[in-house]
N, C-alpha and C. Protein backbone atom coordinates (compact mmCIF):
# COMPACT_ATOMS: atom_id res chain seq x y z
N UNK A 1 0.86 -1.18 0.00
CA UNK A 1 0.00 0.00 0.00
C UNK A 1 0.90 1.24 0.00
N UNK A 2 0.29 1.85 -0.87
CA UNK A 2 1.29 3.03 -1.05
C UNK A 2 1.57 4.42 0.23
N UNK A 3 2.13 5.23 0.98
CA UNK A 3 1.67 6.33 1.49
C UNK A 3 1.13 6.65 1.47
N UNK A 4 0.54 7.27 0.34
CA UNK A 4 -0.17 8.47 0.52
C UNK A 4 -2.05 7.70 0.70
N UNK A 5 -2.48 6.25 0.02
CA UNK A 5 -3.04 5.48 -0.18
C UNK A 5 -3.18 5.49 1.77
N UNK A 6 -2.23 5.13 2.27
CA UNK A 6 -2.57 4.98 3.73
C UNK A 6 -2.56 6.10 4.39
N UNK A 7 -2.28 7.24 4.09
CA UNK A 7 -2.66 8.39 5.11
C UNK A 7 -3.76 8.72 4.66
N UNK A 8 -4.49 8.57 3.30
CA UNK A 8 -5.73 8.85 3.26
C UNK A 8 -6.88 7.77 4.15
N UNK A 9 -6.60 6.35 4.43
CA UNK A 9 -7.16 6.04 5.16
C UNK A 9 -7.12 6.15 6.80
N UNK A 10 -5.61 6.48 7.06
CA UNK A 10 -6.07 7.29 8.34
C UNK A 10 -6.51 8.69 8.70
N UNK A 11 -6.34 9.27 7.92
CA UNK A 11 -7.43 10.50 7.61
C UNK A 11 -8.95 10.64 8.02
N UNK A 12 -9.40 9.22 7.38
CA UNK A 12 -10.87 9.28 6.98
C UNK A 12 -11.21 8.37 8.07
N UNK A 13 -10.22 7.25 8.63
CA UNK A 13 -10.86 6.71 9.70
C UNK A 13 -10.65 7.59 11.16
N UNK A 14 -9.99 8.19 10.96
CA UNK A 14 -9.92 9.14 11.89
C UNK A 14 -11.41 9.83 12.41
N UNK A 15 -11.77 10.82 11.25
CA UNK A 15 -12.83 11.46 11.22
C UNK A 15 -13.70 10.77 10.90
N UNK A 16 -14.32 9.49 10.43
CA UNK A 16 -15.72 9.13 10.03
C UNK A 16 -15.85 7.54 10.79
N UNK A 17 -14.94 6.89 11.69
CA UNK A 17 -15.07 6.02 11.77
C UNK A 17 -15.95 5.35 11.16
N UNK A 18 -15.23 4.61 10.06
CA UNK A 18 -15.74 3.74 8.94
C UNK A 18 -16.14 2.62 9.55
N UNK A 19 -17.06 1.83 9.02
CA UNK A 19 -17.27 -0.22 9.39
C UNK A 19 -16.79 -0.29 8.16
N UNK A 20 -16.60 0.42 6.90
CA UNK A 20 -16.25 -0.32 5.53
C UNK A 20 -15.17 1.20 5.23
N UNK A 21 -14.16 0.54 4.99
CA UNK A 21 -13.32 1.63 4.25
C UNK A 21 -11.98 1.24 2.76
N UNK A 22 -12.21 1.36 1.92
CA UNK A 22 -11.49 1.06 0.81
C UNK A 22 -11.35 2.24 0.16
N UNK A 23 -9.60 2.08 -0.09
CA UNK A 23 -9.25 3.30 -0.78
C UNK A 23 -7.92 2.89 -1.76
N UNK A 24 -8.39 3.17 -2.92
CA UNK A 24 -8.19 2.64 -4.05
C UNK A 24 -7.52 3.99 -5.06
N UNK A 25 -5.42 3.44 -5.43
CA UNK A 25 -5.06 4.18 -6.00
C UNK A 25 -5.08 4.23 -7.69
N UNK A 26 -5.97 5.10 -8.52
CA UNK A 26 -6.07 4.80 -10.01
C UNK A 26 -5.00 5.48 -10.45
N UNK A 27 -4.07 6.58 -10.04
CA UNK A 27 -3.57 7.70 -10.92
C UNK A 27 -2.56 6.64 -11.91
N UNK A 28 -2.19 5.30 -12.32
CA UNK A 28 -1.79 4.67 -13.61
C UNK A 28 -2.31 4.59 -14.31
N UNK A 29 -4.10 5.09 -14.13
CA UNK A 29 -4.74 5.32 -15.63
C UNK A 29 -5.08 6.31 -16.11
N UNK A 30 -4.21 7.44 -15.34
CA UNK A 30 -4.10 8.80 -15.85
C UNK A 30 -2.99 9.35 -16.31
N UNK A 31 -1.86 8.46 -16.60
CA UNK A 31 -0.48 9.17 -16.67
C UNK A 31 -0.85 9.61 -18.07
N UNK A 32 -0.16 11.05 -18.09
CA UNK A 32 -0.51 11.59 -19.19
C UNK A 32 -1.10 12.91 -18.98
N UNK A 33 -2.41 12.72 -17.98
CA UNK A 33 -3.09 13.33 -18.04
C UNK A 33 -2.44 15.16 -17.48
N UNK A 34 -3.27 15.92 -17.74
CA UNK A 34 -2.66 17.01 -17.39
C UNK A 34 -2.67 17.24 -15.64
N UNK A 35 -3.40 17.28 -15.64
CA UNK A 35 -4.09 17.60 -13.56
C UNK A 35 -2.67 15.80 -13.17
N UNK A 36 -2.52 15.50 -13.92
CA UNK A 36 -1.10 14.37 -13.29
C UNK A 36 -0.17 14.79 -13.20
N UNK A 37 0.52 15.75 -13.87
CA UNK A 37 1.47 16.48 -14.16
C UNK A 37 2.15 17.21 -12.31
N UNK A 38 1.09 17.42 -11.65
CA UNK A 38 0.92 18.47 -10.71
C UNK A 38 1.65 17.38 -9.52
N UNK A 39 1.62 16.00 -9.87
CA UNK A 39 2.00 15.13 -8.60
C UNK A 39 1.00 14.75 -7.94
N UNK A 40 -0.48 15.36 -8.24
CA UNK A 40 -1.23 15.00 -7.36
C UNK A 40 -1.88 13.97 -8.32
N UNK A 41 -2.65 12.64 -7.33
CA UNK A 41 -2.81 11.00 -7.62
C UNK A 41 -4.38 11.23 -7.93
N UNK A 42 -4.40 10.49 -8.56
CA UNK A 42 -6.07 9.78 -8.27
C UNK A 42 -6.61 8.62 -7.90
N UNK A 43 -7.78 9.06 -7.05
CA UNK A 43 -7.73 8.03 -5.66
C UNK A 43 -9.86 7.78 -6.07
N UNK A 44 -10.17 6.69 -5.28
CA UNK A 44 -11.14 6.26 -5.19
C UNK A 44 -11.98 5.58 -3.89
N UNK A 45 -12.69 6.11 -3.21
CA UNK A 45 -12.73 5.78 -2.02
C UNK A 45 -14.06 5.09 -1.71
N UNK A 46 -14.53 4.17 -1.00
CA UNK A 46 -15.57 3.26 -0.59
C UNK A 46 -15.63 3.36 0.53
N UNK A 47 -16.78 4.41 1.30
CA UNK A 47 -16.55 4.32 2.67
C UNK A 47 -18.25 4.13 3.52
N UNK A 48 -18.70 3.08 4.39
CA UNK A 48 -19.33 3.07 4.99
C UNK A 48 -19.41 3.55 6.45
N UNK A 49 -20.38 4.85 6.66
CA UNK A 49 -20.20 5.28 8.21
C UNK A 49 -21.30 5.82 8.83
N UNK A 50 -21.18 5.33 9.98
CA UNK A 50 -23.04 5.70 10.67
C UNK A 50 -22.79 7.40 10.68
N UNK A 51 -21.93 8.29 10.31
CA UNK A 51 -22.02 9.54 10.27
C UNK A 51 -23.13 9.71 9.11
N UNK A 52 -23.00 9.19 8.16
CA UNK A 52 -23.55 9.38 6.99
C UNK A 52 -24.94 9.09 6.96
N UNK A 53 -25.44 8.41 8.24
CA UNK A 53 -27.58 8.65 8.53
C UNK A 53 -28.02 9.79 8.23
N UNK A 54 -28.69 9.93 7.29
CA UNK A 54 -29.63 11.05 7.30
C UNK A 54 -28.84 12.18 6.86
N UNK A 55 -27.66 12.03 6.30
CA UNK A 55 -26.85 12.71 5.69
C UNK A 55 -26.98 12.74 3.86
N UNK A 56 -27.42 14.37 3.19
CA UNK A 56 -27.30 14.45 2.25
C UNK A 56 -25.95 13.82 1.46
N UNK A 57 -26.38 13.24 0.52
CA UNK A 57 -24.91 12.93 -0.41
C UNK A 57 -23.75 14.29 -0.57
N UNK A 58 -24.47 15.36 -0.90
CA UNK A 58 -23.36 16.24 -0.74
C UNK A 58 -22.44 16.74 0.34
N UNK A 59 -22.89 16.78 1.18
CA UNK A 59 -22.34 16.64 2.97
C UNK A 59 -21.80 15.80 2.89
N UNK A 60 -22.21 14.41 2.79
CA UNK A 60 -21.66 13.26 2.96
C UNK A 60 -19.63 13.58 2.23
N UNK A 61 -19.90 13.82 0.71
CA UNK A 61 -19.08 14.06 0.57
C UNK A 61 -17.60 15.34 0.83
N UNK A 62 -18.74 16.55 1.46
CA UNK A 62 -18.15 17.21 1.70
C UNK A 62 -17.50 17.04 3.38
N UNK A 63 -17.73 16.02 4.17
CA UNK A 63 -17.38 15.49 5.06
C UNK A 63 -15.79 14.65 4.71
N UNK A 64 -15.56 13.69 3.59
CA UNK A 64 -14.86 13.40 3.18
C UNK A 64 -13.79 14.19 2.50
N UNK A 65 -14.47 14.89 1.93
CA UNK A 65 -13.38 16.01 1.08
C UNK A 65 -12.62 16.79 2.64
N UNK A 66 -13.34 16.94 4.10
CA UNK A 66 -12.61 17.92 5.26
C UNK A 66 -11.92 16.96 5.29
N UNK A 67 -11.98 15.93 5.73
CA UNK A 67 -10.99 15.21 6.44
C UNK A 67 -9.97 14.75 5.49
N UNK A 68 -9.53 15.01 4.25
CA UNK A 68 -8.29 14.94 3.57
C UNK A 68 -7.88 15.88 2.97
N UNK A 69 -8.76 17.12 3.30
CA UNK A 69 -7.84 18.90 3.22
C UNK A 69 -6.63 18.92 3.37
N UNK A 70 -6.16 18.54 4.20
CA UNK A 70 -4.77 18.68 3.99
C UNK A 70 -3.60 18.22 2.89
N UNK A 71 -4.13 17.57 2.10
CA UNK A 71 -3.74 16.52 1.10
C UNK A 71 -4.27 16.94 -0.41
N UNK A 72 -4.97 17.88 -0.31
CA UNK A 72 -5.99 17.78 -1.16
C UNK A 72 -5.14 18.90 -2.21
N UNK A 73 -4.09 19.84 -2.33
CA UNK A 73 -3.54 20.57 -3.05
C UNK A 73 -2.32 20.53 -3.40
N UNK A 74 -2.03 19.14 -2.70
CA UNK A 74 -0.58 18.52 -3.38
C UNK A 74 -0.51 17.00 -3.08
N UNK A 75 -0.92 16.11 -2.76
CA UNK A 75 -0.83 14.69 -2.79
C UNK A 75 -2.22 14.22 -4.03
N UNK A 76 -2.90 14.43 -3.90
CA UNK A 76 -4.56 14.28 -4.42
C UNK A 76 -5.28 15.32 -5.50
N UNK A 77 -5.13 14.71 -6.54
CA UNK A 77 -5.28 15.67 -7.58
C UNK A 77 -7.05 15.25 -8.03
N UNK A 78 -7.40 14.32 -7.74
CA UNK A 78 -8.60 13.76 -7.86
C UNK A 78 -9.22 12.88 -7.09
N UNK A 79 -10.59 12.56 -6.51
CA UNK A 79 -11.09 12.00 -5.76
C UNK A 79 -12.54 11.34 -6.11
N UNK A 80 -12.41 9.85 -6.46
CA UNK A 80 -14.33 9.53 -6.39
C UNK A 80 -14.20 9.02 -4.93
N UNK A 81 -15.85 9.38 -5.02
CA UNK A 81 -15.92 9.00 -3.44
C UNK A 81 -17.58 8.14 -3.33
N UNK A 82 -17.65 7.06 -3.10
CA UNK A 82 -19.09 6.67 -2.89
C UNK A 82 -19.32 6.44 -1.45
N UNK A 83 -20.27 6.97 -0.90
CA UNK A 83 -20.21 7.50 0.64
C UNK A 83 -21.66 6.77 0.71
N UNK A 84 -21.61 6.06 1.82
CA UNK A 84 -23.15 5.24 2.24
C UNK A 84 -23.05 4.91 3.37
N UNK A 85 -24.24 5.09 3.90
CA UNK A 85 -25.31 5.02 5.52
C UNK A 85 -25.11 3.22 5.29
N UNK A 86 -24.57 2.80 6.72
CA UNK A 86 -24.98 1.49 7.22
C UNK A 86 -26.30 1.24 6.91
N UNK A 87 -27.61 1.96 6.53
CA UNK A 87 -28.59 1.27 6.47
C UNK A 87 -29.03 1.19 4.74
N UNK A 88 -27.72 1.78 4.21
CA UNK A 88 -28.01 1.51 2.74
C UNK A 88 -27.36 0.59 2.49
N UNK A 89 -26.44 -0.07 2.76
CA UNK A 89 -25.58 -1.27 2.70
C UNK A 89 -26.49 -2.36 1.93
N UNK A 90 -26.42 -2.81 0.82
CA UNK A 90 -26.70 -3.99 0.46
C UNK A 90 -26.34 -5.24 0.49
């Protein structure tokens, strides 16, 4: 697992205590790309957390996007994020 791959998950388990957390580095299917150029990765994240009850999707994500601010203008050039309530869990 790469660094930066694991400080984003202690980041996020930090702040959202996850039951499901996967974080997944793509930026090898962006080389090339311009926003790659910058050093910053692209990342993909799967996170289940009872924060996220009754939480709009956009919160939801903008919850995720605080807790890796710090990262977010030079490690992390891109971010998907699918964010779901324990009671959406299938």
């Amino acid at each position: 697992m790469s660094e930066r791959v694991e400080r984003i998950r202690q980041l996020l388990d930090a702040a959202l205590s996850p039951s499901v957390l996967e974080v997944g580095d793509d930026s090898h299917l962006h080389a090339g790309h311009a926003g790659a150029a910058s050093g910053g990765g692209h990342y993909r994240v799967k996170i289940v957390s009872e924060r996220f009850e009754g939480v709009r999707l956009v919160m939801r994500h903008r919850l995720v996007y605080d807790a890796v601010q710090g990262m977010m203008h030079s490690d992390i050039h891109a971010l998907a994020i699918t964010a779901i309530a324990p009671s959406e869990q299938s």
